[in-house]
N, C-alpha and C. Protein backbone atom coordinates (compact mmCIF):
# COMPACT_ATOMS: atom_id res chain seq x y z
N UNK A 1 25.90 28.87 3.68
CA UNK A 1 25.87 27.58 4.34
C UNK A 1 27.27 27.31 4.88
N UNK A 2 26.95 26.73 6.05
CA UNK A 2 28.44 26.37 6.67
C UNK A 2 28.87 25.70 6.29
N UNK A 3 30.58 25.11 6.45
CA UNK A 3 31.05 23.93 6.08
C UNK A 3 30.80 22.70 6.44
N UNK A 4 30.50 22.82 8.00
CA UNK A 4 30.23 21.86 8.39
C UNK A 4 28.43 20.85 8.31
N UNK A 5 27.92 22.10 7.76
CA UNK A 5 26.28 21.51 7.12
C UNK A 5 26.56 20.81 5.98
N UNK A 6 27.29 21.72 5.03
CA UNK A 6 27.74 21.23 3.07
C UNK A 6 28.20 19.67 3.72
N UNK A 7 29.02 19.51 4.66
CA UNK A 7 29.52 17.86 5.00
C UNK A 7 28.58 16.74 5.07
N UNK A 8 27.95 17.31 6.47
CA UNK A 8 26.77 16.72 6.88
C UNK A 8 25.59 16.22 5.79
N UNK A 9 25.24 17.59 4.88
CA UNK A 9 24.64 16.76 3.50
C UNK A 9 25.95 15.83 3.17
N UNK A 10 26.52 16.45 2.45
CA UNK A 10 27.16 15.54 2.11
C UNK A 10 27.13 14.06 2.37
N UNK A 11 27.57 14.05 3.45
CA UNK A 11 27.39 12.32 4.09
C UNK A 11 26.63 11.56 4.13
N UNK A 12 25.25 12.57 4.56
CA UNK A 12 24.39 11.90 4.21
C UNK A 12 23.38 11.51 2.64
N UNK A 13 24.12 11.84 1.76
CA UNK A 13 23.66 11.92 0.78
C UNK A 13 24.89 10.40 0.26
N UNK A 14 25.76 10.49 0.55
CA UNK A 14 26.78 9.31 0.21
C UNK A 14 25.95 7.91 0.74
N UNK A 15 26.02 7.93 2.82
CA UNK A 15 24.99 7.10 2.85
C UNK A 15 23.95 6.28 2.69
N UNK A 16 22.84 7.33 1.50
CA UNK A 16 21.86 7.09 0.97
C UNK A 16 21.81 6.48 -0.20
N UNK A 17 22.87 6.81 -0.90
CA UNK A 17 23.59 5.86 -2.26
C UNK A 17 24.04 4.65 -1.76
N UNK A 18 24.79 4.81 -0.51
CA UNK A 18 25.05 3.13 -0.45
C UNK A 18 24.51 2.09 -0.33
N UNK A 19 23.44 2.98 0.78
CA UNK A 19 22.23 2.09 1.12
C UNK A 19 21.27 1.57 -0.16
N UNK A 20 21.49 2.61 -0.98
CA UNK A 20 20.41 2.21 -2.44
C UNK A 20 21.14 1.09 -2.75
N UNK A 21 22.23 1.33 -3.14
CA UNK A 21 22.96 0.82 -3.96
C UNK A 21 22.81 -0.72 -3.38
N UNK A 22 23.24 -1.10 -2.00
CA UNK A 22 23.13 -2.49 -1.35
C UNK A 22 22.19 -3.11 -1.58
N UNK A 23 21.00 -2.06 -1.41
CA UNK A 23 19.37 -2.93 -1.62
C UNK A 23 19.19 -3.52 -2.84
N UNK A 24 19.92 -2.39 -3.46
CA UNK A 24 19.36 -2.72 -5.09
C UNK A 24 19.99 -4.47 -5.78
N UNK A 25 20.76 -4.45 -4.87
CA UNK A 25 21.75 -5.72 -5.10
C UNK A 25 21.68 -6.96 -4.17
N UNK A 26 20.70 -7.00 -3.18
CA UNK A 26 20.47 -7.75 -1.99
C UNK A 26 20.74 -9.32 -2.85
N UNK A 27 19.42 -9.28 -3.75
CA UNK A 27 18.53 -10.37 -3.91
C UNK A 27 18.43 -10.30 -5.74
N UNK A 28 18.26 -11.70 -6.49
CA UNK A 28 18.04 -11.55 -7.97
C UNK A 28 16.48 -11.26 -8.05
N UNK A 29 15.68 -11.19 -7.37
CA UNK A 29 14.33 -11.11 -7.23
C UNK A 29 14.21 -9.18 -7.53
N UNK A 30 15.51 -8.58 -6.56
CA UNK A 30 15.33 -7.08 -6.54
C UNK A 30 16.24 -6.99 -8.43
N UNK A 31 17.21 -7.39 -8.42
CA UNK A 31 17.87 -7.13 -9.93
C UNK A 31 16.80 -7.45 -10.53
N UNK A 32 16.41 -7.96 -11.06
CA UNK A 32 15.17 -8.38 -11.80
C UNK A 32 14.45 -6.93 -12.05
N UNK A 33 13.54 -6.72 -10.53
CA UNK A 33 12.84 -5.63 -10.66
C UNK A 33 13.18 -3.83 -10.93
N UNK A 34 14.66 -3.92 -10.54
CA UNK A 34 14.98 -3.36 -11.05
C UNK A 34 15.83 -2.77 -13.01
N UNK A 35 15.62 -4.55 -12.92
CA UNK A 35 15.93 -4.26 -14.87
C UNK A 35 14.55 -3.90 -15.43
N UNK A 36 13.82 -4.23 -14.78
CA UNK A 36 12.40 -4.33 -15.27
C UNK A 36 11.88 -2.77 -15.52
N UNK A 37 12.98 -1.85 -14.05
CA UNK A 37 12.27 -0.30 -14.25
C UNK A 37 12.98 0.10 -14.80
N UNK A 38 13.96 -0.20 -15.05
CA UNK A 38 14.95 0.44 -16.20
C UNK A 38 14.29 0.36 -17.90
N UNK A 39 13.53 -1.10 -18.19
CA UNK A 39 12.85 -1.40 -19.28
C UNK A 39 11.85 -2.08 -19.12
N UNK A 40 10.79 -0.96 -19.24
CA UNK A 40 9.52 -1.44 -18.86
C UNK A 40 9.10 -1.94 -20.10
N UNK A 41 8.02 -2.56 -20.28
CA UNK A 41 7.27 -3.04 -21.52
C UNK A 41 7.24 -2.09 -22.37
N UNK A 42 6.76 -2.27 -23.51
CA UNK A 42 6.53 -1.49 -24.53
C UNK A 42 4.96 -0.60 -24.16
N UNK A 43 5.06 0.66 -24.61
CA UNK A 43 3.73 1.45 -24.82
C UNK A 43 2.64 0.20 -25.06
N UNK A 44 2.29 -0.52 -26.51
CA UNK A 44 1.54 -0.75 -26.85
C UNK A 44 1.52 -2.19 -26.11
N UNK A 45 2.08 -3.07 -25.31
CA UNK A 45 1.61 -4.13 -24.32
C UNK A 45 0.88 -3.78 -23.33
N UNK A 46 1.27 -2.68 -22.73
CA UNK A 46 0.44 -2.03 -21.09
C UNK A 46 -0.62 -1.48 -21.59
N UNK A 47 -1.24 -0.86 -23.03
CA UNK A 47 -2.17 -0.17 -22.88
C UNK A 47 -3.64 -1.10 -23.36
N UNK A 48 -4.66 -0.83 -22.71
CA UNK A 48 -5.88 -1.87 -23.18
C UNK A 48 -6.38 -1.62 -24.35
N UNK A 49 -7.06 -2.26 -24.97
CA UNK A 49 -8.21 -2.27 -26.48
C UNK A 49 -8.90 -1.14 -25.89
N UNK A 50 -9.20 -0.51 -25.12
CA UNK A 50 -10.64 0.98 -25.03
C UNK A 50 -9.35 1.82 -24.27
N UNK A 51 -8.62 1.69 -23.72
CA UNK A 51 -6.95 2.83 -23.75
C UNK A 51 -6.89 3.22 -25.03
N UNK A 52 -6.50 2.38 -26.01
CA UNK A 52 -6.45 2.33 -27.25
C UNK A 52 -7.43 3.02 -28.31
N UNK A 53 -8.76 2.89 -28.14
CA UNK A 53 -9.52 3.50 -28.57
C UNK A 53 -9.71 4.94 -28.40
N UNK A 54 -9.65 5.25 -27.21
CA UNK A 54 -9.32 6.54 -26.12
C UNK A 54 -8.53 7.72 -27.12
N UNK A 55 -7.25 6.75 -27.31
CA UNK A 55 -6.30 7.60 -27.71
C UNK A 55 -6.12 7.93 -29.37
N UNK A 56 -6.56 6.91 -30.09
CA UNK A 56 -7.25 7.41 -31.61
C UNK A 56 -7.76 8.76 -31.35
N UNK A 57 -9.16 8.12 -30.33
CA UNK A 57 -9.98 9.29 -30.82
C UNK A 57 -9.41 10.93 -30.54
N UNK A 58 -8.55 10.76 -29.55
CA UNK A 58 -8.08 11.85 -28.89
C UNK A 58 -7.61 12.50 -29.71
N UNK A 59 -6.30 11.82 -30.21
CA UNK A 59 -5.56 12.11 -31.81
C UNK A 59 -6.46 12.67 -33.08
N UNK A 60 -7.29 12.26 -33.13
CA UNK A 60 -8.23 12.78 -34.26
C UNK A 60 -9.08 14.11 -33.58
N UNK A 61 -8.58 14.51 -32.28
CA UNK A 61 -9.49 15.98 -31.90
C UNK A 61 -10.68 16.36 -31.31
N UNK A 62 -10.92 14.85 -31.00
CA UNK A 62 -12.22 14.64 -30.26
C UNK A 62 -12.21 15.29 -28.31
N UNK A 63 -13.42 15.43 -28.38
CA UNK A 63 -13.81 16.34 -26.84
C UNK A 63 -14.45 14.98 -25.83
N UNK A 64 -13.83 15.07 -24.43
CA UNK A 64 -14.09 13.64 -23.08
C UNK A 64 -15.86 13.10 -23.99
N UNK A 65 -16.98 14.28 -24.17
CA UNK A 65 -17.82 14.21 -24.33
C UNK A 65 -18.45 13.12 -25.90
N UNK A 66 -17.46 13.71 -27.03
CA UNK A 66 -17.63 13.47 -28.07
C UNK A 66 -17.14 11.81 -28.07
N UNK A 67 -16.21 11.98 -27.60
CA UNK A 67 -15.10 10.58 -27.74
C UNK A 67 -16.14 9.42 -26.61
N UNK A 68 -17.13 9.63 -25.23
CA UNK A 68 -17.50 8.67 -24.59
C UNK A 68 -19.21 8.94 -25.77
N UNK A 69 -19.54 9.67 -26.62
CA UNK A 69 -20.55 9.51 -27.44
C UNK A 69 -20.29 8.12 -28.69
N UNK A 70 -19.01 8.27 -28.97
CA UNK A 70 -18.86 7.39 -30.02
C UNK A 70 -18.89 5.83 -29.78
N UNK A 71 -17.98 6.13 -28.14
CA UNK A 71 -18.00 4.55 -27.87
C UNK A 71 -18.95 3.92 -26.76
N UNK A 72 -19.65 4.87 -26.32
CA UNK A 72 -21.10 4.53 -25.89
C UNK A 72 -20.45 4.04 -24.32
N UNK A 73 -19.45 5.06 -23.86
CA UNK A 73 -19.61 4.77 -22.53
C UNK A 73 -19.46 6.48 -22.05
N UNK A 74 -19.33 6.54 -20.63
CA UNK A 74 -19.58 7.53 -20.06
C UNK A 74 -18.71 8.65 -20.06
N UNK A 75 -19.19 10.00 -19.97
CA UNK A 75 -17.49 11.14 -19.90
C UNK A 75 -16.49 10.80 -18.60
N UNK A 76 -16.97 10.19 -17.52
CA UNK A 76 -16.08 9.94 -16.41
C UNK A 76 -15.58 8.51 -16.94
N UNK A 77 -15.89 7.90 -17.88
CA UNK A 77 -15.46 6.33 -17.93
C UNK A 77 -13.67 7.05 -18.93
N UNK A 78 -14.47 7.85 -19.53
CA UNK A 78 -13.45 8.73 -20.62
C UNK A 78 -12.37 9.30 -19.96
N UNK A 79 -12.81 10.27 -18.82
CA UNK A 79 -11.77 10.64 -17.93
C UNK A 79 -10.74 10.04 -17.56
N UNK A 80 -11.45 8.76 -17.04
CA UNK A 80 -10.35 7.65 -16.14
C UNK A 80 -9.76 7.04 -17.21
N UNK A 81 -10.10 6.66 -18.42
CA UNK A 81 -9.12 6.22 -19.76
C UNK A 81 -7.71 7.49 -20.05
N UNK A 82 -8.43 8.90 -19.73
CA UNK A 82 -7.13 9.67 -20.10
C UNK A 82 -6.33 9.38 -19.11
N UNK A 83 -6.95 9.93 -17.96
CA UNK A 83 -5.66 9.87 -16.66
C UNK A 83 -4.76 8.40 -16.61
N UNK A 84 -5.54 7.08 -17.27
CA UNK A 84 -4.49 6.13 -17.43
C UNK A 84 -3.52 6.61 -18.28
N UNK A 85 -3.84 6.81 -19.49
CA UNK A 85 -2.71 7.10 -20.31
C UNK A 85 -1.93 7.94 -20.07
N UNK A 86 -2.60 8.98 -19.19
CA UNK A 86 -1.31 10.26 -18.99
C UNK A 86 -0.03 9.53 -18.40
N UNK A 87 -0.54 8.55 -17.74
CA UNK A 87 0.28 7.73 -16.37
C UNK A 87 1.06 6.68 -16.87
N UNK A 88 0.69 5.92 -17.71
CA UNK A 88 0.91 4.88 -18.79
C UNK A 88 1.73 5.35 -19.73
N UNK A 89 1.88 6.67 -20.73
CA UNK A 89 3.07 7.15 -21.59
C UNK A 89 4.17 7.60 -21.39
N UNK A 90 4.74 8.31 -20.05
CA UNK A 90 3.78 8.88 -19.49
C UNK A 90 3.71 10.33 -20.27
N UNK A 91 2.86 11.31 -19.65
CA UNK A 91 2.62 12.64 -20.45
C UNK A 91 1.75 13.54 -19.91
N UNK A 92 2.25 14.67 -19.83
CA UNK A 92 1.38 15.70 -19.40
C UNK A 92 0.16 16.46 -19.14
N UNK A 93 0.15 15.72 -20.68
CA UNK A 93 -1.26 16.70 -20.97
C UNK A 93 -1.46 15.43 -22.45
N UNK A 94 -2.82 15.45 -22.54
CA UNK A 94 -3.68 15.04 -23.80
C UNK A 94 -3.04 15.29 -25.12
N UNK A 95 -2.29 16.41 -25.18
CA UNK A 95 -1.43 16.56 -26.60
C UNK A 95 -0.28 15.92 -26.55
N UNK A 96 0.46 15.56 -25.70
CA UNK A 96 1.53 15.30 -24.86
C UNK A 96 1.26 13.72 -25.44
N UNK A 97 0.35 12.81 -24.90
CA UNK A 97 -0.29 11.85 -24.96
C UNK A 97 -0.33 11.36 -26.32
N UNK A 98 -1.13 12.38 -26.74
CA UNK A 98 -0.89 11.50 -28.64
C UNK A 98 -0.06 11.94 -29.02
N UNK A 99 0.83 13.08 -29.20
CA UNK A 99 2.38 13.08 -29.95
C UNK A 99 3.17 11.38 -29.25
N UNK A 100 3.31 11.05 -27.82
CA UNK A 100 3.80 10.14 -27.60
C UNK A 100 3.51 8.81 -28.35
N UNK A 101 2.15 8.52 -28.66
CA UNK A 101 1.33 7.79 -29.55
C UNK A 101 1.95 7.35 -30.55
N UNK A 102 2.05 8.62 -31.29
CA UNK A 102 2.49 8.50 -32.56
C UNK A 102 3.92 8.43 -33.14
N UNK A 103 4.80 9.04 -32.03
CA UNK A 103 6.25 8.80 -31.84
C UNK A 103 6.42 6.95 -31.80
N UNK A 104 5.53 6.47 -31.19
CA UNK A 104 6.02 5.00 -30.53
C UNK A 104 5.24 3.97 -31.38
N UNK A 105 4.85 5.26 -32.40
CA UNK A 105 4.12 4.00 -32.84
C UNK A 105 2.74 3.59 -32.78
N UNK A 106 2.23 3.61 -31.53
CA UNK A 106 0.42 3.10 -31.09
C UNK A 106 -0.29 3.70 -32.30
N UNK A 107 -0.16 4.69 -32.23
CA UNK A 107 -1.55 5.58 -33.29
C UNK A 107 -0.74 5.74 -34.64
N UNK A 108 -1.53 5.83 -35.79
CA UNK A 108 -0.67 5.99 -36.91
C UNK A 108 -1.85 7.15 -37.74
């Protein structure tokens, strides 16, 4: 890479910080929202009573199938409960999900 490209990022990468940086500071409406993503709620405020249920059962080893048998709703109702939580802890994968659980506390 040339020198004069390494700059060009460069600059524009400085730019782009400043510009963050200004926005981020415009308005107390943006500070706010930005303390807010810095500290979001706790795990167990954002997640619902059947999130919650979801993720017991998960923890205890249960299958989309087994887990929407117990609570008498559907395997796609089950689905869309994991993919919240993946999104909600956040976490990778379903194991991912309840180790986080149980790290924070939710599941015991």
């Amino acid at each position: 890479m040339k020198e004069a490209e390494k700059r060009e990022i460069l600059d524009r990468y400085r730019e782009h910080a400043r510009r963050f940086d200004g926005a981020s500071t415009r308005s107390s409406d943006r500070e706010q929202s930005v303390a807010q993503l810095r500290f979001p709620r706790p795990v167990e405020d954002r997640l619902t009573p059947r999130e919650l249920d979801v993720l017991r059962l998960m923890a205890e080893g249960l299958a989309n199938k087994e887990i929407a048998t117990r609570l008498y709703i559907s395997q796609e109702t089950v689905k869309s409960h994991v993919r919240h939580l993946l999104v909600k802890l956040p976490a990778r994968s379903r194991a991912q999900a309840v180790a986080v659980g149980f790290r924070r506390g939710v599941i015991r």
